[in-house]
PDB file of N, CA and C in Angstrom:
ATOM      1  N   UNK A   1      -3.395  45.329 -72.047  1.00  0.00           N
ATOM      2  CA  UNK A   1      -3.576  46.705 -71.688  1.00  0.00           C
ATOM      3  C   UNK A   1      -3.973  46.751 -70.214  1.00  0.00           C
ATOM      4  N   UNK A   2      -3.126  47.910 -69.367  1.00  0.00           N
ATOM      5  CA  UNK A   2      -4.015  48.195 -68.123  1.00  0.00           C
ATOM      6  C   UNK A   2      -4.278  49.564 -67.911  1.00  0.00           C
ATOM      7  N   UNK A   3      -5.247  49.290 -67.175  1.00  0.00           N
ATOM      8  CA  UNK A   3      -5.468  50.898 -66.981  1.00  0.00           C
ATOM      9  C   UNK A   3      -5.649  51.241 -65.714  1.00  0.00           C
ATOM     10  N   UNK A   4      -5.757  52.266 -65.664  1.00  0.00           N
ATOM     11  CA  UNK A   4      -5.498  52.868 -64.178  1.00  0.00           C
ATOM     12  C   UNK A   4      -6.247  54.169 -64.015  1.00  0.00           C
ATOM     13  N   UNK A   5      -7.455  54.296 -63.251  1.00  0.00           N
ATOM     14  CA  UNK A   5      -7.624  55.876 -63.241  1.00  0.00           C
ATOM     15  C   UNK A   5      -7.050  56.394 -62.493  1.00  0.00           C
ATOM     16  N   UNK A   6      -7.113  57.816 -62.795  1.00  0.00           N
ATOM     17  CA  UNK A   6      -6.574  58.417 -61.802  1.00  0.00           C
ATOM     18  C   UNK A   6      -7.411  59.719 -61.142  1.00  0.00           C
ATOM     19  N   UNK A   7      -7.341  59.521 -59.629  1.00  0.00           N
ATOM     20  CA  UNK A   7      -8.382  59.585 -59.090  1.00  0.00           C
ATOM     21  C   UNK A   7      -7.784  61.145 -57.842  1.00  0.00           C
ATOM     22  N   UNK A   8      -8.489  61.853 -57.125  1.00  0.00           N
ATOM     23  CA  UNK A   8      -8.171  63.118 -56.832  1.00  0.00           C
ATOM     24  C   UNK A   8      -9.295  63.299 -55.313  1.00  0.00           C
ATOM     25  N   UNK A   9      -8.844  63.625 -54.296  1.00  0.00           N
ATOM     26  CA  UNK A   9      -9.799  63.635 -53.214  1.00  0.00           C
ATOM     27  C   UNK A   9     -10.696  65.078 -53.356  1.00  0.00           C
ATOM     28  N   UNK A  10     -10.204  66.207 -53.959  1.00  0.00           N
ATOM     29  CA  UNK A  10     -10.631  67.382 -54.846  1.00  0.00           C
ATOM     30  C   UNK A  10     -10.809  67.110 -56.203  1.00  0.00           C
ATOM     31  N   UNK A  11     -12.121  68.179 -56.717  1.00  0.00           N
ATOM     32  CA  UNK A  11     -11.793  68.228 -58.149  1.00  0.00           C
ATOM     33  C   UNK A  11     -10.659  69.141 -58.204  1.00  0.00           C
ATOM     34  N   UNK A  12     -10.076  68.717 -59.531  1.00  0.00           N
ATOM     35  CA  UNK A  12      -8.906  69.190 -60.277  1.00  0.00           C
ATOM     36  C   UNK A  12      -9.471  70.182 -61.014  1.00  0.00           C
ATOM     37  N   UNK A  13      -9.123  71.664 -61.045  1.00  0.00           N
ATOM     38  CA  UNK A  13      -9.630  72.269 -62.192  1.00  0.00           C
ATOM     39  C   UNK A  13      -8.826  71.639 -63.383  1.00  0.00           C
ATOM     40  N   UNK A  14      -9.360  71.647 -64.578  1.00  0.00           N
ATOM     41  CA  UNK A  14      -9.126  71.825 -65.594  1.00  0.00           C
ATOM     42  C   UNK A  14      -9.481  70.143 -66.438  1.00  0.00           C
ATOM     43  N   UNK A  15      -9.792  69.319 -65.347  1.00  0.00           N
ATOM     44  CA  UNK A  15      -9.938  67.990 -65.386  1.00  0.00           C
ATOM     45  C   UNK A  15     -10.898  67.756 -66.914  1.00  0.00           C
ATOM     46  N   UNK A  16     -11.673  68.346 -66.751  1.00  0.00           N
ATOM     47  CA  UNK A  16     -13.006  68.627 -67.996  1.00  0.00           C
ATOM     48  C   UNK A  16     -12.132  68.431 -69.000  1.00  0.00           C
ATOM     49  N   UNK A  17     -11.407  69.522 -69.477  1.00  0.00           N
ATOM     50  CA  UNK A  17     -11.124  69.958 -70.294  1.00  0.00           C
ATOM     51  C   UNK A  17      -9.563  68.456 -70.860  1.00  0.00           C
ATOM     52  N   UNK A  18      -9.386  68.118 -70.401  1.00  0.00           N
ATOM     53  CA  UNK A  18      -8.406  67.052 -70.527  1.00  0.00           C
ATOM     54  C   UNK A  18      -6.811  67.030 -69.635  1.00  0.00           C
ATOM     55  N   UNK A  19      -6.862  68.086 -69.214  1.00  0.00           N
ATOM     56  CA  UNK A  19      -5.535  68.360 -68.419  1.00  0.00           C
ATOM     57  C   UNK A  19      -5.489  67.691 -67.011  1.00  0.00           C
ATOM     58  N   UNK A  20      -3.767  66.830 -67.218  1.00  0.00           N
ATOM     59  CA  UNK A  20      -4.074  66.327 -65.919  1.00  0.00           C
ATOM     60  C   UNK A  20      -2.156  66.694 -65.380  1.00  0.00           C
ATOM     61  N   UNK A  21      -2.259  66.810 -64.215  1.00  0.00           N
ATOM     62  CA  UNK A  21      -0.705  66.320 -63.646  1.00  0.00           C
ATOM     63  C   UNK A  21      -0.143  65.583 -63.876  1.00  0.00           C
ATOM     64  N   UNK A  22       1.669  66.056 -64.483  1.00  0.00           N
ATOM     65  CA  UNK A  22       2.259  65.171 -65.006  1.00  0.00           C
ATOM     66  C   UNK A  22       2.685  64.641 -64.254  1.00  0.00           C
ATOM     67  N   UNK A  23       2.921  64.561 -63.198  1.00  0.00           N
ATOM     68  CA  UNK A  23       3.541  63.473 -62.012  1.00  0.00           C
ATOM     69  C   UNK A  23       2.554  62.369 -62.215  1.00  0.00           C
ATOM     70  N   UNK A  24       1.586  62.789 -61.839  1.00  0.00           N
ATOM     71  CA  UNK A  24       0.190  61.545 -61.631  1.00  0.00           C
ATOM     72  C   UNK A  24       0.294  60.679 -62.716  1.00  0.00           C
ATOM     73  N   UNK A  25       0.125  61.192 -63.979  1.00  0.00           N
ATOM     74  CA  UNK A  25       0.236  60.548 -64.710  1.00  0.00           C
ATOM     75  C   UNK A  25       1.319  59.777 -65.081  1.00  0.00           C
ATOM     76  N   UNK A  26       2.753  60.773 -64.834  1.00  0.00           N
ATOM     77  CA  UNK A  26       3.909  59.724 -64.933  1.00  0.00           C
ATOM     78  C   UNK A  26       3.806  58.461 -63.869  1.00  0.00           C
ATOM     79  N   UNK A  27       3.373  58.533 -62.393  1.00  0.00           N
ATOM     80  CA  UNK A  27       3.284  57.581 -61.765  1.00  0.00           C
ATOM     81  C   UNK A  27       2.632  56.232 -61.843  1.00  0.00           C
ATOM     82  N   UNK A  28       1.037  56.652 -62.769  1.00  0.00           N
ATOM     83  CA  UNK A  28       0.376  55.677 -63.251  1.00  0.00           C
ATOM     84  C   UNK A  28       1.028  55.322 -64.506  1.00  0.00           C
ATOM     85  N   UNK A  29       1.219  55.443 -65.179  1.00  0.00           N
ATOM     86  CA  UNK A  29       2.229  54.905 -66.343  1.00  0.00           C
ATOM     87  C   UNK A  29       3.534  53.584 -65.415  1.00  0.00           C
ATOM     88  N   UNK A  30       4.329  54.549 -64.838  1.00  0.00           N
ATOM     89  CA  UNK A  30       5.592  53.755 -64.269  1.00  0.00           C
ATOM     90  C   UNK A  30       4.474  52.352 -63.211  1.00  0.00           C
ATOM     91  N   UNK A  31       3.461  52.261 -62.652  1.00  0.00           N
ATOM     92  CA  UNK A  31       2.961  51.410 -62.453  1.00  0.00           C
ATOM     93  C   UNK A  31       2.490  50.619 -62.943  1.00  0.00           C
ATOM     94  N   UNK A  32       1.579  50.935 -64.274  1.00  0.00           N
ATOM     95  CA  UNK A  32       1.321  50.014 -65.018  1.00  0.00           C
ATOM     96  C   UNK A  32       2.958  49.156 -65.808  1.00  0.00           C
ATOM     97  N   UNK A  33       3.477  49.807 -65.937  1.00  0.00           N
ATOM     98  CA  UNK A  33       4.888  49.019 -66.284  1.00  0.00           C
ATOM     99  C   UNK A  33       5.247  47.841 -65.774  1.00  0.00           C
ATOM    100  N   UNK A  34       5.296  48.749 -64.179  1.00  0.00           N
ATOM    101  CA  UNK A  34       6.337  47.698 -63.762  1.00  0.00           C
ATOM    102  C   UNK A  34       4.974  46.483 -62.840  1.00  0.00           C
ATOM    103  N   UNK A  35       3.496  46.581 -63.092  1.00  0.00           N
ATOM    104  CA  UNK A  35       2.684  45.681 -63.159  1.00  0.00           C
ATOM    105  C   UNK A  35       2.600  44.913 -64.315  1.00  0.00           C
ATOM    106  N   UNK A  36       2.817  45.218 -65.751  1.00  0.00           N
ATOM    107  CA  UNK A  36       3.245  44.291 -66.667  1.00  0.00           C
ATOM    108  C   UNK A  36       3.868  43.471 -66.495  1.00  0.00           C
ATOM    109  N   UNK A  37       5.063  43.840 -66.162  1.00  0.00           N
ATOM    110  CA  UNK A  37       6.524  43.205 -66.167  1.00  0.00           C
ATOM    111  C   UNK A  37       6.596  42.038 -65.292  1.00  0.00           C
ATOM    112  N   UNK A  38       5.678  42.261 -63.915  1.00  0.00           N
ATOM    113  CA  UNK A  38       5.331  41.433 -62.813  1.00  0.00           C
ATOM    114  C   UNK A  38       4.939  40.061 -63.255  1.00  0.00           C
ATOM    115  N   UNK A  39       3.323  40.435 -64.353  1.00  0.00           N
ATOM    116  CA  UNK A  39       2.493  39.621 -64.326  1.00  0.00           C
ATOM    117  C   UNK A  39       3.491  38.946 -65.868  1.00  0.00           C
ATOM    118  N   UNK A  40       4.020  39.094 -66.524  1.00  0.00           N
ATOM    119  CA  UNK A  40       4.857  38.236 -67.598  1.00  0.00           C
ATOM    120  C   UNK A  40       5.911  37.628 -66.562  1.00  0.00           C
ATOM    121  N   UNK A  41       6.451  38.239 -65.865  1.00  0.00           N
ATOM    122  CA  UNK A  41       7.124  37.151 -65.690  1.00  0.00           C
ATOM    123  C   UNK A  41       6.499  36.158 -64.261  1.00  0.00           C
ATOM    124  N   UNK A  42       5.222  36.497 -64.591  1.00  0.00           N
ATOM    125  CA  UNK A  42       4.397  35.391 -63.479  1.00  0.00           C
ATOM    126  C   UNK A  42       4.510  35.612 -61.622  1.00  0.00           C
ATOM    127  N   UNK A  43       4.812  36.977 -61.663  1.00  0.00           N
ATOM    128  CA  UNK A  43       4.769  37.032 -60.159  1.00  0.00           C
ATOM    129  C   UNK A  43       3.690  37.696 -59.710  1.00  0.00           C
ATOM    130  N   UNK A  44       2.750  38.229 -60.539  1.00  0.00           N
ATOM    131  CA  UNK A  44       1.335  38.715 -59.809  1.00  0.00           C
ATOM    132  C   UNK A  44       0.440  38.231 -60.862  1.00  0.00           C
ATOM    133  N   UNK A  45      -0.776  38.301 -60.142  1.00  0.00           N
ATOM    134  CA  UNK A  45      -1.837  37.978 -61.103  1.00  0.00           C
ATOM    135  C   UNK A  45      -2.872  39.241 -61.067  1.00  0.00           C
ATOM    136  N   UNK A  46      -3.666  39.172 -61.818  1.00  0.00           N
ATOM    137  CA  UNK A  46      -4.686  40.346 -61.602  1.00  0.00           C
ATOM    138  C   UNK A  46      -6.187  39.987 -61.163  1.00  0.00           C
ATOM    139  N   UNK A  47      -6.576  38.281 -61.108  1.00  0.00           N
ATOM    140  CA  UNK A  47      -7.163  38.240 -60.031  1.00  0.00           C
ATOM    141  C   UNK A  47      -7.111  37.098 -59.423  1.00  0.00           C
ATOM    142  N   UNK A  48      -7.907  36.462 -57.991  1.00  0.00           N
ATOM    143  CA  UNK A  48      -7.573  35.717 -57.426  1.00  0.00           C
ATOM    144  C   UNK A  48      -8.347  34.067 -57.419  1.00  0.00           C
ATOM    145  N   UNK A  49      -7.799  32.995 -58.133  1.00  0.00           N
ATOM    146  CA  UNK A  49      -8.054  31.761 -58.846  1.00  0.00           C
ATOM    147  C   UNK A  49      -9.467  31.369 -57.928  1.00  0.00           C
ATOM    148  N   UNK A  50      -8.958  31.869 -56.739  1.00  0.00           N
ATOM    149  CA  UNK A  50      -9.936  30.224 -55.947  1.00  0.00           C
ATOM    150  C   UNK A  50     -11.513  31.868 -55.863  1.00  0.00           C
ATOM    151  N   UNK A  51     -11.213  32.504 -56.070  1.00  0.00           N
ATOM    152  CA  UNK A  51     -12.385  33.704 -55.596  1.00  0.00           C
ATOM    153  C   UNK A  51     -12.987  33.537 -57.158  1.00  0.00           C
ATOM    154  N   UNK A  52     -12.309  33.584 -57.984  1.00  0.00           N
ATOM    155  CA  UNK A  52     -13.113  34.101 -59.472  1.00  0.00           C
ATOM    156  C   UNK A  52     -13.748  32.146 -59.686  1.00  0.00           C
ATOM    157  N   UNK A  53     -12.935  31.056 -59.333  1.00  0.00           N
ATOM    158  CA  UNK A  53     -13.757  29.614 -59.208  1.00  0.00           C
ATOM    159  C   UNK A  53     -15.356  29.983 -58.001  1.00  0.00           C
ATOM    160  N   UNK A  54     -15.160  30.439 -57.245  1.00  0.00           N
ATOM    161  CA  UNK A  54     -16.384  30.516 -56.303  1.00  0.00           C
ATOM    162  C   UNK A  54     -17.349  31.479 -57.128  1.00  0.00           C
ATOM    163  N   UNK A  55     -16.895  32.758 -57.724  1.00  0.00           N
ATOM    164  CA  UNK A  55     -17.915  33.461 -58.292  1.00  0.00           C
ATOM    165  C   UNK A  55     -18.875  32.661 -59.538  1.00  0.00           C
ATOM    166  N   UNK A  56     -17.541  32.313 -59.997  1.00  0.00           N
ATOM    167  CA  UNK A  56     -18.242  31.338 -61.353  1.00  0.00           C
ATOM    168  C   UNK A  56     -19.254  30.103 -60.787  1.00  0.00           C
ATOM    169  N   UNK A  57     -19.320  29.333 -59.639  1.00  0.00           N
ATOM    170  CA  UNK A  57     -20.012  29.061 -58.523  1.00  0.00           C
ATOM    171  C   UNK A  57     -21.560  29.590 -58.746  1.00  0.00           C
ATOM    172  N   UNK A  58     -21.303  30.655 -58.182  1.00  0.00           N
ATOM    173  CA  UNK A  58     -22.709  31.159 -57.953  1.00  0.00           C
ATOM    174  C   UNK A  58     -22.882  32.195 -58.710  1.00  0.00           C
ATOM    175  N   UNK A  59     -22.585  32.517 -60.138  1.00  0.00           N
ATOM    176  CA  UNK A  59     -23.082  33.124 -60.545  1.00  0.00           C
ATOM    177  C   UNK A  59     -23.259  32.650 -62.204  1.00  0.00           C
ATOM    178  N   UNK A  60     -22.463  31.584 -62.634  1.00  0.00           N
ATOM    179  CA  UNK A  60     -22.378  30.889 -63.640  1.00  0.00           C
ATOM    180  C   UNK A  60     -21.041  31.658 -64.510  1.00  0.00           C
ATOM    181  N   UNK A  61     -21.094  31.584 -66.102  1.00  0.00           N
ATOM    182  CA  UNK A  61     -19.847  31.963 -66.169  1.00  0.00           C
ATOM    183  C   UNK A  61     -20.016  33.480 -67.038  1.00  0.00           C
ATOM    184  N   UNK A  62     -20.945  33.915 -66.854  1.00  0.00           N
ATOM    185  CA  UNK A  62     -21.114  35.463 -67.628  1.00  0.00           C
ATOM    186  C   UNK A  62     -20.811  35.675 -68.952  1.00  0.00           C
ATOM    187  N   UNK A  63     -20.690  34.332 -69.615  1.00  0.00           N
ATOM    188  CA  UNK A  63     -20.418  34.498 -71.299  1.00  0.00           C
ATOM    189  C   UNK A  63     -21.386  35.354 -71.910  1.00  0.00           C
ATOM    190  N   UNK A  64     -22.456  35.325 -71.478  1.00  0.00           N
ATOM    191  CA  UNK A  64     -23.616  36.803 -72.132  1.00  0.00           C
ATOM    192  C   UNK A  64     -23.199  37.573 -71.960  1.00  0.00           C
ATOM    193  N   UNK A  65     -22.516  37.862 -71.518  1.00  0.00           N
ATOM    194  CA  UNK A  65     -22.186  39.354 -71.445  1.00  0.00           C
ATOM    195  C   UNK A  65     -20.977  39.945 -72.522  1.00  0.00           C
ATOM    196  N   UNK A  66     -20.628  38.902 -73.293  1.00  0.00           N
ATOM    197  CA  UNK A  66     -19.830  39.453 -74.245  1.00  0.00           C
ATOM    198  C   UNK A  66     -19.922  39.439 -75.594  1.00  0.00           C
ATOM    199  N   UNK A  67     -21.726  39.125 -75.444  1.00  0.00           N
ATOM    200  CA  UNK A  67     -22.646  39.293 -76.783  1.00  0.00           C
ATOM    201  C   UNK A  67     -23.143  40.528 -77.849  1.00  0.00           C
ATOM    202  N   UNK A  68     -22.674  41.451 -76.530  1.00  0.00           N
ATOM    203  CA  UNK A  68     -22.999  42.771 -76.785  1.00  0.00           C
ATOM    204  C   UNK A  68     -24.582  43.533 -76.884  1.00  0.00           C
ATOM    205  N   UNK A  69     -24.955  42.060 -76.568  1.00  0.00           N
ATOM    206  CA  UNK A  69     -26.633  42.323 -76.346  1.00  0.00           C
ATOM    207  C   UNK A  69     -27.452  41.803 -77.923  1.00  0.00           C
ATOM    208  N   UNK A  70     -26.371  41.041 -78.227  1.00  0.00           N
ATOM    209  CA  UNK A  70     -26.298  40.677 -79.863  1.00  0.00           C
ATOM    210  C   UNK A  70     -28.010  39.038 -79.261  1.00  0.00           C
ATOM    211  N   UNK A  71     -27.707  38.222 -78.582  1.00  0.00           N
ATOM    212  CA  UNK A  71     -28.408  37.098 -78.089  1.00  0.00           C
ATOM    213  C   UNK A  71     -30.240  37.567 -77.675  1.00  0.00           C
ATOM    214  N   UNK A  72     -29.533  38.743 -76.558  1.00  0.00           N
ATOM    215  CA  UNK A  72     -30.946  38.900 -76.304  1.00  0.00           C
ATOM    216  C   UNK A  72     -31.871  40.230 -77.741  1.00  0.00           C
ATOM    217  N   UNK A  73     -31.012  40.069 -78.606  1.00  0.00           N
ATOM    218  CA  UNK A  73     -31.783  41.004 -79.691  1.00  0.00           C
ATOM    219  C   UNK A  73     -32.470  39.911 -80.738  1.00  0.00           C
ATOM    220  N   UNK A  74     -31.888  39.081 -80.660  1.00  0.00           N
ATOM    221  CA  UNK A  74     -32.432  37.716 -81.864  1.00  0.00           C
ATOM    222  C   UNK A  74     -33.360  37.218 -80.959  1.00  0.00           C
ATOM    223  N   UNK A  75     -33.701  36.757 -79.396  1.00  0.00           N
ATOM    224  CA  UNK A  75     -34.658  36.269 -78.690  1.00  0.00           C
ATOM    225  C   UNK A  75     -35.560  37.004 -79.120  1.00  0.00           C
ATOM    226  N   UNK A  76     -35.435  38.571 -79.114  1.00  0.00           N
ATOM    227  CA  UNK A  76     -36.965  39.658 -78.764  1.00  0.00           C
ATOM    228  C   UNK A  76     -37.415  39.263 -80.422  1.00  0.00           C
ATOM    229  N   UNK A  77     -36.626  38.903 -81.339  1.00  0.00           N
ATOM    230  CA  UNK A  77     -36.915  39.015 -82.928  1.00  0.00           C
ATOM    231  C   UNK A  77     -37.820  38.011 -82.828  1.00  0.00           C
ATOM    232  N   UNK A  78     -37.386  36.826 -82.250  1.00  0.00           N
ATOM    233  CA  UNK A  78     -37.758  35.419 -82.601  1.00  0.00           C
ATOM    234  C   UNK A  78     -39.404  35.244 -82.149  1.00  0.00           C
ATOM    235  N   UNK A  79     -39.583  36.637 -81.075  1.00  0.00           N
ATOM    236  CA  UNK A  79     -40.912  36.436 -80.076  1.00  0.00           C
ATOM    237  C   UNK A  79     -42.401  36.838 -81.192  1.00  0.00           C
TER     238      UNK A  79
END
């Protein structure tokens, strides 16, 4: 899945309410497409190898974070 917001240098009336421009939206659609299509057949990536190796570097590898907060709820139990 990708997503894409879509973003407006004004508010949009009606934005609240769920209404958006169908151009905009057709455009983000036809992008996410033809960004699919890219990354299957291996000509883009969505991020960059040697930057996300350096983050993991200095920041370790963020597997907590996909605990859901499930880890640090059994620590506070255990206290």
């Amino acid at each position: 899945m990708v997503g894409v917001a879509l973003t407006t240098e004004v508010a949009v009336p009606g934005c609240a309410s769920g209404a958006s421009h169908c151009l905009d939206i057709e455009m983000a659609v036809r992008f996410c497409l033809e960004a699919a299509k890219a990354f299957g057949e291996g000509k883009c990536a969505f991020y960059n190898e040697k930057e996300f190796k350096l983050l993991k570097k200095l920041y370790g590898s963020m597997e907590h974070l996909k605990s859901q907060g499930k880890e640090s709820q059994k620590r506070q139990i255990k206290r």
